[in-house]
Each structure stands twice: as structure tokens, then as C-alpha cells.
C-alpha atoms as a PDB file:
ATOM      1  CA  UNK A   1     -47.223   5.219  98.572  1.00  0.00           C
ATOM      2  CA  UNK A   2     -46.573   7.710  95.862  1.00  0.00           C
ATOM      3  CA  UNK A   3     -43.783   6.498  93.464  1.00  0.00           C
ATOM      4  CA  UNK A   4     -42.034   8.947  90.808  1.00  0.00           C
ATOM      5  CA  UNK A   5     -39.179   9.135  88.403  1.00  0.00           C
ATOM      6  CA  UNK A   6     -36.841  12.268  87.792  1.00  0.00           C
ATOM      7  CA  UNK A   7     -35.250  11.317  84.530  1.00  0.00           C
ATOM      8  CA  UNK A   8     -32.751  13.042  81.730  1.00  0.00           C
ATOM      9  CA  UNK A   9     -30.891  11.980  78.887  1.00  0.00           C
ATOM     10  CA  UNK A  10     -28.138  12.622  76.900  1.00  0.00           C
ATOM     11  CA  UNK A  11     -28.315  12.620  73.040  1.00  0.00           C
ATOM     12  CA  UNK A  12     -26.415  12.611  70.023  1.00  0.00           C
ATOM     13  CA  UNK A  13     -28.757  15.625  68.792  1.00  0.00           C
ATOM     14  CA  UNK A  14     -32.118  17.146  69.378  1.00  0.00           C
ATOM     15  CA  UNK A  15     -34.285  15.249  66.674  1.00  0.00           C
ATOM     16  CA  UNK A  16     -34.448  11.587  66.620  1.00  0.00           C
ATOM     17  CA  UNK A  17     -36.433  11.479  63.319  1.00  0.00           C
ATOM     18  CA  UNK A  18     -32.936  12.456  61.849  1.00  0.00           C
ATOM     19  CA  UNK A  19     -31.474   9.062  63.418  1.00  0.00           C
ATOM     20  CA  UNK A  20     -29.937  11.002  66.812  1.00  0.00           C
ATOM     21  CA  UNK A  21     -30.369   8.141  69.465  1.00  0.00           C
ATOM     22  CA  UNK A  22     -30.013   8.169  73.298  1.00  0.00           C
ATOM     23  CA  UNK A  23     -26.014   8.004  74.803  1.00  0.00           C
ATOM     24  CA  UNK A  24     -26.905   8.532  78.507  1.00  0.00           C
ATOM     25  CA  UNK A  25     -30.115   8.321  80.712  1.00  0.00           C
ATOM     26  CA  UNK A  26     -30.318   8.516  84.726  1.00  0.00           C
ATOM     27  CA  UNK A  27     -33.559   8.716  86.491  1.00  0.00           C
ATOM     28  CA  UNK A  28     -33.724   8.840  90.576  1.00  0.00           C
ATOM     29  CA  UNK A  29     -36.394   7.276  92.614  1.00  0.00           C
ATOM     30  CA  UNK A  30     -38.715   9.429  94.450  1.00  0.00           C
ATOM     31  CA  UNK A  31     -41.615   8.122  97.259  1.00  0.00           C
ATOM     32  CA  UNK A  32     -43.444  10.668  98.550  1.00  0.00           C
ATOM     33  CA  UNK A  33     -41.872  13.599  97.726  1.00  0.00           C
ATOM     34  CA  UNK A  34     -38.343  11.959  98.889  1.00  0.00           C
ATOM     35  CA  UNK A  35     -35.409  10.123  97.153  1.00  0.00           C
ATOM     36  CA  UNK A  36     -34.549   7.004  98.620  1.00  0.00           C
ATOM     37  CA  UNK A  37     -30.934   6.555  96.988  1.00  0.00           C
ATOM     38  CA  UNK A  38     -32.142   3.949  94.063  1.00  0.00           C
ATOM     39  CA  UNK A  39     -30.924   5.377  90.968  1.00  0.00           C
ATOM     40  CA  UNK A  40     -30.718   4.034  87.519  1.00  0.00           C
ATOM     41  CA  UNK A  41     -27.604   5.327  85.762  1.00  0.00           C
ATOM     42  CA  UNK A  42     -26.533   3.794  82.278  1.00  0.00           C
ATOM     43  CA  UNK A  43     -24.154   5.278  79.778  1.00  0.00           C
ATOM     44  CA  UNK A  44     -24.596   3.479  75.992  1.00  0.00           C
ATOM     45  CA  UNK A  45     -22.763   2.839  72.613  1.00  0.00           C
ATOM     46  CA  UNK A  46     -25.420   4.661  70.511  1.00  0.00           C
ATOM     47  CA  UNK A  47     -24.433   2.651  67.253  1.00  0.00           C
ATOM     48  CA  UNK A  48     -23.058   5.890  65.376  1.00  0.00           C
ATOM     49  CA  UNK A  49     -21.156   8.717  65.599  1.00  0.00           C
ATOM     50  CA  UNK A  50     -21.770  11.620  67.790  1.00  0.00           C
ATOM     51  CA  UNK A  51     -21.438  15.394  66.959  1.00  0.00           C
ATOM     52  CA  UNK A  52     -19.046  17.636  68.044  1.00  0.00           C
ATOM     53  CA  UNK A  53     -21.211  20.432  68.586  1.00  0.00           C
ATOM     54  CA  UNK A  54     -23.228  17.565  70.946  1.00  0.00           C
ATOM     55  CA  UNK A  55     -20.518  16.312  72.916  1.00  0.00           C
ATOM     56  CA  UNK A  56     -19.668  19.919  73.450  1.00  0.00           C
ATOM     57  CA  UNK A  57     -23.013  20.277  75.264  1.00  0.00           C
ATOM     58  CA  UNK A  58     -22.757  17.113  77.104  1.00  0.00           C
ATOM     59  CA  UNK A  59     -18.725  16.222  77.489  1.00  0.00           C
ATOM     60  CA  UNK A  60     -19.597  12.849  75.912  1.00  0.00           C
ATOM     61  CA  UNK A  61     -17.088  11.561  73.181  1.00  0.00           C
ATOM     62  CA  UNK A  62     -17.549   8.828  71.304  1.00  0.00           C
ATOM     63  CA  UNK A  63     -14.296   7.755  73.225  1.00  0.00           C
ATOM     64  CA  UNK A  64     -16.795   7.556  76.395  1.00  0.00           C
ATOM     65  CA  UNK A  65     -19.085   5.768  74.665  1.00  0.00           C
ATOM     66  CA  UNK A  66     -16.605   2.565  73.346  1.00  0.00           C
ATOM     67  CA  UNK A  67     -17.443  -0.738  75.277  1.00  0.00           C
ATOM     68  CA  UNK A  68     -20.691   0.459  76.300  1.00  0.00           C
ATOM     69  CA  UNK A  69     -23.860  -1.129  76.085  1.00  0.00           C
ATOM     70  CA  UNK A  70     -26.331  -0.548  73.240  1.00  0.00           C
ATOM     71  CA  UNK A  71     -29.723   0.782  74.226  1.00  0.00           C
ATOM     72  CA  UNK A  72     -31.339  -3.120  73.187  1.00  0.00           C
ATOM     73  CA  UNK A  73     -29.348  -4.062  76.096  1.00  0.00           C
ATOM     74  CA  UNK A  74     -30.786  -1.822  78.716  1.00  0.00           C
ATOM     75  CA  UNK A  75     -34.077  -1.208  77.922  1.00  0.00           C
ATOM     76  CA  UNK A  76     -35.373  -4.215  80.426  1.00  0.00           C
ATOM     77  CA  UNK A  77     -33.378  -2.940  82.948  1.00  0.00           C
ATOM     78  CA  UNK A  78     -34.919   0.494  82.487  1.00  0.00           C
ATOM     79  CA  UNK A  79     -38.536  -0.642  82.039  1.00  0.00           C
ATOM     80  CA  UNK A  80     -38.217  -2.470  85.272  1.00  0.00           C
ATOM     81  CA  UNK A  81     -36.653   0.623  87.287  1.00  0.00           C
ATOM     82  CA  UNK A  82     -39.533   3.137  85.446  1.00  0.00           C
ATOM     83  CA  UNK A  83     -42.498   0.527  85.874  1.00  0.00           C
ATOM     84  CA  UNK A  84     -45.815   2.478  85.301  1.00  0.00           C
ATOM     85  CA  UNK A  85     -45.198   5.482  87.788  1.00  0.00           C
ATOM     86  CA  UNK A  86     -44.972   9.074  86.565  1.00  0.00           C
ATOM     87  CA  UNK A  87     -41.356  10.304  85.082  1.00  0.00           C
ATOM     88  CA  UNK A  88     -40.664  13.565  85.460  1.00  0.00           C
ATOM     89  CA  UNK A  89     -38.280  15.301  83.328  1.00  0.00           C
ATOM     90  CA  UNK A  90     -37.314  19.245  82.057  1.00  0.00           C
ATOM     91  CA  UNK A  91     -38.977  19.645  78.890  1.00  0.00           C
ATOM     92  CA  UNK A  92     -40.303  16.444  79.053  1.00  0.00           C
ATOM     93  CA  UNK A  93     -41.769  15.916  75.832  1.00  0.00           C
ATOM     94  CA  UNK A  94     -37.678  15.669  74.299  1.00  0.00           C
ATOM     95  CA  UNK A  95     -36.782  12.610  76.715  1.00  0.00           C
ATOM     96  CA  UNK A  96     -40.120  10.906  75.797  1.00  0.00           C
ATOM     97  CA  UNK A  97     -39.441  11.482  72.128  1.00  0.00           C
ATOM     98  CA  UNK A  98     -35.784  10.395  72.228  1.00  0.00           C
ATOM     99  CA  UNK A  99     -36.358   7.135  75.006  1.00  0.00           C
ATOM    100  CA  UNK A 100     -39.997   6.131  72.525  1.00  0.00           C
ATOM    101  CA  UNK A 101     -37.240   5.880  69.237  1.00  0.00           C
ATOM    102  CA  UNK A 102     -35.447   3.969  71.161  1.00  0.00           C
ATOM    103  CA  UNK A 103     -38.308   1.480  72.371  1.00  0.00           C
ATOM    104  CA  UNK A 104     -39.160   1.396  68.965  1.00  0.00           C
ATOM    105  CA  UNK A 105     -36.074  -0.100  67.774  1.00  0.00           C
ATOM    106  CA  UNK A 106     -36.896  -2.482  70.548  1.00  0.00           C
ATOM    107  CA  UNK A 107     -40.111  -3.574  69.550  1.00  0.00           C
ATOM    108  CA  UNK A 108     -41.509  -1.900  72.728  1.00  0.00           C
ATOM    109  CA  UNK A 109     -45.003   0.268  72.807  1.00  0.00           C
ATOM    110  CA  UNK A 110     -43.621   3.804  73.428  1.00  0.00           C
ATOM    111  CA  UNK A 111     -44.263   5.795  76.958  1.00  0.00           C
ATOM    112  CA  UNK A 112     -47.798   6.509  77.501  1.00  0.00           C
ATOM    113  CA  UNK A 113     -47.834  10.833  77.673  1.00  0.00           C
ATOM    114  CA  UNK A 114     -50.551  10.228  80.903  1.00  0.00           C
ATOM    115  CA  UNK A 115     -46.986   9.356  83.234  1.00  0.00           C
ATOM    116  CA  UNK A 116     -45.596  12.490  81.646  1.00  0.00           C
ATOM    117  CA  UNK A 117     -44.308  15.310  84.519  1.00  0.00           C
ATOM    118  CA  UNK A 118     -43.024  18.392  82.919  1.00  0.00           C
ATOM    119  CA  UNK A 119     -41.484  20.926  85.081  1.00  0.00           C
ATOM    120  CA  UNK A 120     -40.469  22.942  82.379  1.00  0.00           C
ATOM    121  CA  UNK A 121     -44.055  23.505  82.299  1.00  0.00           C
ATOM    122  CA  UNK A 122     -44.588  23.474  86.005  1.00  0.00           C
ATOM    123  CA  UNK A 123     -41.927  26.732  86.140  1.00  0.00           C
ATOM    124  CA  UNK A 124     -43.669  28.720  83.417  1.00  0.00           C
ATOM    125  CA  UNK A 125     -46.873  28.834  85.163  1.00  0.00           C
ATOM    126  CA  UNK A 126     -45.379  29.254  88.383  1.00  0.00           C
ATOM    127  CA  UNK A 127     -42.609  31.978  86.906  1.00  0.00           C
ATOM    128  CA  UNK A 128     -44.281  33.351  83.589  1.00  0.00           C
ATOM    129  CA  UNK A 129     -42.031  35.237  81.451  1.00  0.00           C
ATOM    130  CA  UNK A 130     -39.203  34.060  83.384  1.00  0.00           C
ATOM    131  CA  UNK A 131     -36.192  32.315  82.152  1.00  0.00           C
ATOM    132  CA  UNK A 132     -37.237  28.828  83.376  1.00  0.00           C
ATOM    133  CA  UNK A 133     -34.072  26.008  82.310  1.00  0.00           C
ATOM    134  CA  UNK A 134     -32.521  24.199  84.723  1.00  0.00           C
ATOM    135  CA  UNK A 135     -29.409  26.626  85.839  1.00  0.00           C
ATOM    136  CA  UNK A 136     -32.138  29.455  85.876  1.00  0.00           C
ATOM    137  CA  UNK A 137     -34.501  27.672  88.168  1.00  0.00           C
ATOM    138  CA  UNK A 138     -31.420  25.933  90.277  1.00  0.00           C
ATOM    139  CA  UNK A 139     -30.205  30.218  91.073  1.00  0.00           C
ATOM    140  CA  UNK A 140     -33.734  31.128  91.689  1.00  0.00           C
ATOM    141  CA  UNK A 141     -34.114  28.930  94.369  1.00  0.00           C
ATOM    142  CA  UNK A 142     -30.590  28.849  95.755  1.00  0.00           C
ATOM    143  CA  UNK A 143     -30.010  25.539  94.459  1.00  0.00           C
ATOM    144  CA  UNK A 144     -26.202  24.925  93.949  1.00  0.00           C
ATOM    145  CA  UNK A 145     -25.328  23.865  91.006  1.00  0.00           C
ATOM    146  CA  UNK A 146     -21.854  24.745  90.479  1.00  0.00           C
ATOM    147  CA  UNK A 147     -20.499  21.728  89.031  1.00  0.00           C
ATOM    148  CA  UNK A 148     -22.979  21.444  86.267  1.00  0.00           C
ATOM    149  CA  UNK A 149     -20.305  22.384  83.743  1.00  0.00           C
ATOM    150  CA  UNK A 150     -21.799  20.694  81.288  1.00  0.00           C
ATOM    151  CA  UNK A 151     -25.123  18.771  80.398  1.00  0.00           C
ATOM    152  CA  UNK A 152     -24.899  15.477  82.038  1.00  0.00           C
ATOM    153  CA  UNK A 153     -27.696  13.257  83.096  1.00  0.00           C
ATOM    154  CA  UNK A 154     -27.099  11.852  86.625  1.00  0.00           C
ATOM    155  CA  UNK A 155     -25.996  15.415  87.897  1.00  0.00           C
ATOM    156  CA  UNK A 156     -28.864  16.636  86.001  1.00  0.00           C
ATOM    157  CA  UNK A 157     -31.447  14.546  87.375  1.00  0.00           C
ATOM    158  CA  UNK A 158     -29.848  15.249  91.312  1.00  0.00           C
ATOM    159  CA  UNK A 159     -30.428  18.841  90.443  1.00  0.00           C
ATOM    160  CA  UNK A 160     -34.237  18.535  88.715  1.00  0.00           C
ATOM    161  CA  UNK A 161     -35.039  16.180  92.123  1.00  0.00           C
ATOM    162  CA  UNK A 162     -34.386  19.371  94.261  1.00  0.00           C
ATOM    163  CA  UNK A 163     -36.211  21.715  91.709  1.00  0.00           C
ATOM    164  CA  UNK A 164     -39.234  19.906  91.075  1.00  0.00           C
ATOM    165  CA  UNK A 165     -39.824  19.204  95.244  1.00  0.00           C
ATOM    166  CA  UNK A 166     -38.896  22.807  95.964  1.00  0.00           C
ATOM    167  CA  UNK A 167     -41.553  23.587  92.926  1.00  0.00           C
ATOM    168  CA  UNK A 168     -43.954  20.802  94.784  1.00  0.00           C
ATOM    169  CA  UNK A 169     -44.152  23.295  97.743  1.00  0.00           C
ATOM    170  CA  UNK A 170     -40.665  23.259  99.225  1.00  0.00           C
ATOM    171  CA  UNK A 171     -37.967  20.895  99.637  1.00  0.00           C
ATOM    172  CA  UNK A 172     -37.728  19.093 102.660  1.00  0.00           C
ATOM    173  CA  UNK A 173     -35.285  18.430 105.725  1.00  0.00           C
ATOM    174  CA  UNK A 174     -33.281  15.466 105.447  1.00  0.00           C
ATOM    175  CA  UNK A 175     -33.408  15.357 101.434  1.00  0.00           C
ATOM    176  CA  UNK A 176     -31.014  12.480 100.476  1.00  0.00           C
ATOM    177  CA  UNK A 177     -30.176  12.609  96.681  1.00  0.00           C
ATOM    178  CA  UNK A 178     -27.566   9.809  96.724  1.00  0.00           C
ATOM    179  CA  UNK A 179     -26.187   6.960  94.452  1.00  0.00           C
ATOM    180  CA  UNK A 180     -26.258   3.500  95.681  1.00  0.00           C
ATOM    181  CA  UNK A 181     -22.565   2.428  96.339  1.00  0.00           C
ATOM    182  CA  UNK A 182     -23.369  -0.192  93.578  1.00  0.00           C
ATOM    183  CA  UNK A 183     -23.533   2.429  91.345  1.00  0.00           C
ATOM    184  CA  UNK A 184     -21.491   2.431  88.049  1.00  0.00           C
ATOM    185  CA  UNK A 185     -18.357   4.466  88.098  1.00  0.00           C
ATOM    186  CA  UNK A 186     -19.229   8.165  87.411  1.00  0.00           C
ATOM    187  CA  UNK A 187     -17.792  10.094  84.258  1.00  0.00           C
ATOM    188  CA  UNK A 188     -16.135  12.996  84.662  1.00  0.00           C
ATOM    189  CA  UNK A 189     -17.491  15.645  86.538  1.00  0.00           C
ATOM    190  CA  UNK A 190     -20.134  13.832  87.407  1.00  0.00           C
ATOM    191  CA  UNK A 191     -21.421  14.653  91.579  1.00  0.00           C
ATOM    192  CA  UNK A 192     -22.806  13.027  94.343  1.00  0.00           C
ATOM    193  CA  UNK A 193     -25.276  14.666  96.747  1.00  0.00           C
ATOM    194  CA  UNK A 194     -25.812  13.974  99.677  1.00  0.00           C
ATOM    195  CA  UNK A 195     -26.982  15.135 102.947  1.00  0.00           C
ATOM    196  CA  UNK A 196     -27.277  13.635 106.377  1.00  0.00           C
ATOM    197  CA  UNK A 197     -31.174  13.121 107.410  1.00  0.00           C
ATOM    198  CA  UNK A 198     -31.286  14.980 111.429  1.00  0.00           C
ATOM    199  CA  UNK A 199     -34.218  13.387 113.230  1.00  0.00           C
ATOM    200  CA  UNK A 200     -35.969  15.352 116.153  1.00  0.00           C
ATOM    201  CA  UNK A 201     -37.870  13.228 118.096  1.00  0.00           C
ATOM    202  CA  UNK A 202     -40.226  14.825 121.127  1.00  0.00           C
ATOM    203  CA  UNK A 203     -39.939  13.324 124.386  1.00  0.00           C
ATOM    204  CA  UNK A 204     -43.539  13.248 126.399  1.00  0.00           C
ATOM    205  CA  UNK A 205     -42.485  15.360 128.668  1.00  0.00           C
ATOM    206  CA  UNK A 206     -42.322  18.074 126.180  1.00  0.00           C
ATOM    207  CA  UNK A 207     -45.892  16.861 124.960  1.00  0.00           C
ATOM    208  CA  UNK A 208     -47.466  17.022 127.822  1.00  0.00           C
ATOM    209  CA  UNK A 209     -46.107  20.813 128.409  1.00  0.00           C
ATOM    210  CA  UNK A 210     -47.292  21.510 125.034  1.00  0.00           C
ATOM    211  CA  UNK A 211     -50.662  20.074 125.836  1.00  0.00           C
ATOM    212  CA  UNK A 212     -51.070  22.028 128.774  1.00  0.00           C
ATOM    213  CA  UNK A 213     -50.015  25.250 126.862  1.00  0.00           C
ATOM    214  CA  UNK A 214     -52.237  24.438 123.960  1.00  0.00           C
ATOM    215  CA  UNK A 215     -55.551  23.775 126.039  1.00  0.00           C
ATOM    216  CA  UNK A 216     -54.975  27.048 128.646  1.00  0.00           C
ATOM    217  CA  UNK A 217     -52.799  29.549 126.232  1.00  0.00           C
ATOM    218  CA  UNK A 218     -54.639  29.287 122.540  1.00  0.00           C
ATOM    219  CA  UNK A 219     -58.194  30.223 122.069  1.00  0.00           C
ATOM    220  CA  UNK A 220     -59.823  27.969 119.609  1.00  0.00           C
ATOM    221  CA  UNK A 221     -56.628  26.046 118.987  1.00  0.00           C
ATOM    222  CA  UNK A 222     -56.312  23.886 115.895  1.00  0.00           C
ATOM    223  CA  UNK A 223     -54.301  21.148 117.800  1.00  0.00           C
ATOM    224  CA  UNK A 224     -58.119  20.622 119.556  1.00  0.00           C
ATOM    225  CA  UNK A 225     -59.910  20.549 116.292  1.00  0.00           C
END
């Protein structure tokens, strides 16, 4: 069994050596190239104030933020949802930054970089020269991300899921990218996505025509091999 992470946060600014600090980070389960629904979703009191020009990226006030946890009240949680599988993120090397200033604070040994997934770096070598951030990728490959009016995490990381499989060779039927009903309560704008699984199963009838067809119609057929 292959286990991943897609994650993203949402900060109070870009740098955390200048004391920015995490306000929102999702990350969605993925086992063998396919979500299975368990998502981590938290949204936390990040112990100061947070930037206009940020919350104009992200739609997060400080408002939003009043009640919430502080990120010394998560971080078990998290570790336990993350565990030692790879975490894949868009530009990558920001949300390890951000979450290992965070573990610090905590006490906690930071991310080791060998679980790191970049598929900001996956798009440039598959699209060099190409404009490769998340809306750009999401129109390339006819991804619809309509309601991503603003930079938030959970929709984020629903959209990355579908860009990183489609970027892993294609995604596939069935693709679930859906919140467990015991979910916390979304934030504005915030989407769920989710589509039905269809199942074809072959009856052996139709394998034993196939069979037939295979072993008198196909020279050298690969079914045989």
C-alpha cells in the first residue's frame, strides 16, 4: 500500500524567520493514487495579528481566527494524520518551512526534506517555460476550479489531489475527493468534491467471448503473454 499526503497552508506572510506563523493547514489522504475521504482540516489562532495584504490573499481575518486553536494544540493531531509517508504540496519547500517553525515552537524535530513531493517542480519539468501555479495547471488540464476565489487550504489541497494524479499519468475513474461528514464546519467559500465511483464488473459470459476472440482474432496477443 502506497500512502501520501496532499497538503497546503495558509499563512500570515511568506517568511517565517520574520515571525509569520501557520493560520490554516488541510492535507487529504491518498492510497494508491486515490483519496479515500480522510482529511485533516484545522483552522488556528496564530498568536498575532495577521496582515491585510495576507488575508486579502487568503479571506482569513483575524475575526476567523478568534476561538481557534493554537498550532501547540494541533500539532499531535497532525503528526498522527502525516505519520512518515510522503506530503506533497505546490512549492513545497514554503509549507515545510512554515509547518518546521511551527514544530519548532513545539519542541518537535522539523519534517525530514526525503517525504518532500513538489509538484511545482513536477510541472516545470513536465511544462518548461510554462506558467505552472495552481489555477494555471488546474485550466491546462480542464480541472475546474471556479470557486477558488481566493487562497484557501482545504479547496486548495482538493484541487492539487486532482493535479498531481493527472500529473502522475492521469486521473482516474471514480476519483472521490471528499470530506468526512465529521469534518469541521467549512469557512466561507470553502467546496466539497465529490464524485460517485461507477463500477463495471464483467460477467463470464463476456470473458469467455473475449477469450475466444483473443485466442482466434489477435496474432501474438498480449492477453496470452
Amino acid at each position: 500500500m502506497s500512502r501520501q499526503l496532499v497538503l497546503d497552508t495558509e499563512t500570515t506572510g511568506l517568511d517565517a524567520r520574520e515571525g509569520h506563523r501557520v493560520i490554516e493547514v488541510a492535507a487529504i489522504e491518498i492510497v494508491n493514487l486515490m483519496p479515500t475521504g480522510r482529511v485533516f482540516h484545522r483552522v488556528i489562532d496564530p498568536e498575532r495579528d495577521i496582515p491585510s495584504d495576507a488575508s486579502r490573499i487568503h479571506g482569513i481575518t483575524s475575526v476567523d481566527v478568534a476561538g481557534k486553536p493554537v498550532f501547540a494544540d494541533i500539532i499531535d493531531e497532525l503528526e498522527a494524520f502525516l505519520g512518515d509517508d510522503p506530503i506533497i504540496a505546490h512549492n513545497a519547500r514554503f509549507d515545510f518551512a512554515m509547518l518546521d517553525a511551527e514544530y519548532a515552537r513545539c519542541g518537535r524535530a522539523p519534517l525530514s526534506r526525503t517525504r518532500m513531493v513538489d509538484t511545482l517542480e513536477l510541472a516545470k519539468r513536465r511544462y518548461p517555460g510554462m506558467p505552472n501555479s495552481l489555477d494555471a495547471l488546474c485550466r491546462r488540464m480542464s480541472i475546474d476550479n471556479s470557486m477558488r476565489t481566493s487562497h484557501n487550504a482545504l479547496l486548495d489541497v482538493q484541487l492539487l489531489a486532482e493535479v498531481y494524479l493527472e500529473l502522475m499519468g492521469g486521473r482516474q475513474p471514480g476519483l472521490v475527493l471528499a470530506i468526512e461528514r465529521s469534518a469541521p464546519a467549512l469557512l466561507p467559500g470553502e467546496v466539497v468534491v465529490i464524485r460517485t465511483p461507477v463500477f463495471i464488473v464483467v460477467d463470464e459470459d463476456a470473458l469467455a467471448r473475449h477469450a475466444v476472440f483473443v485466442g482466434t482474432k489477435i496474432r501474438d496477443a498480449v492477453w496470452l503473454k
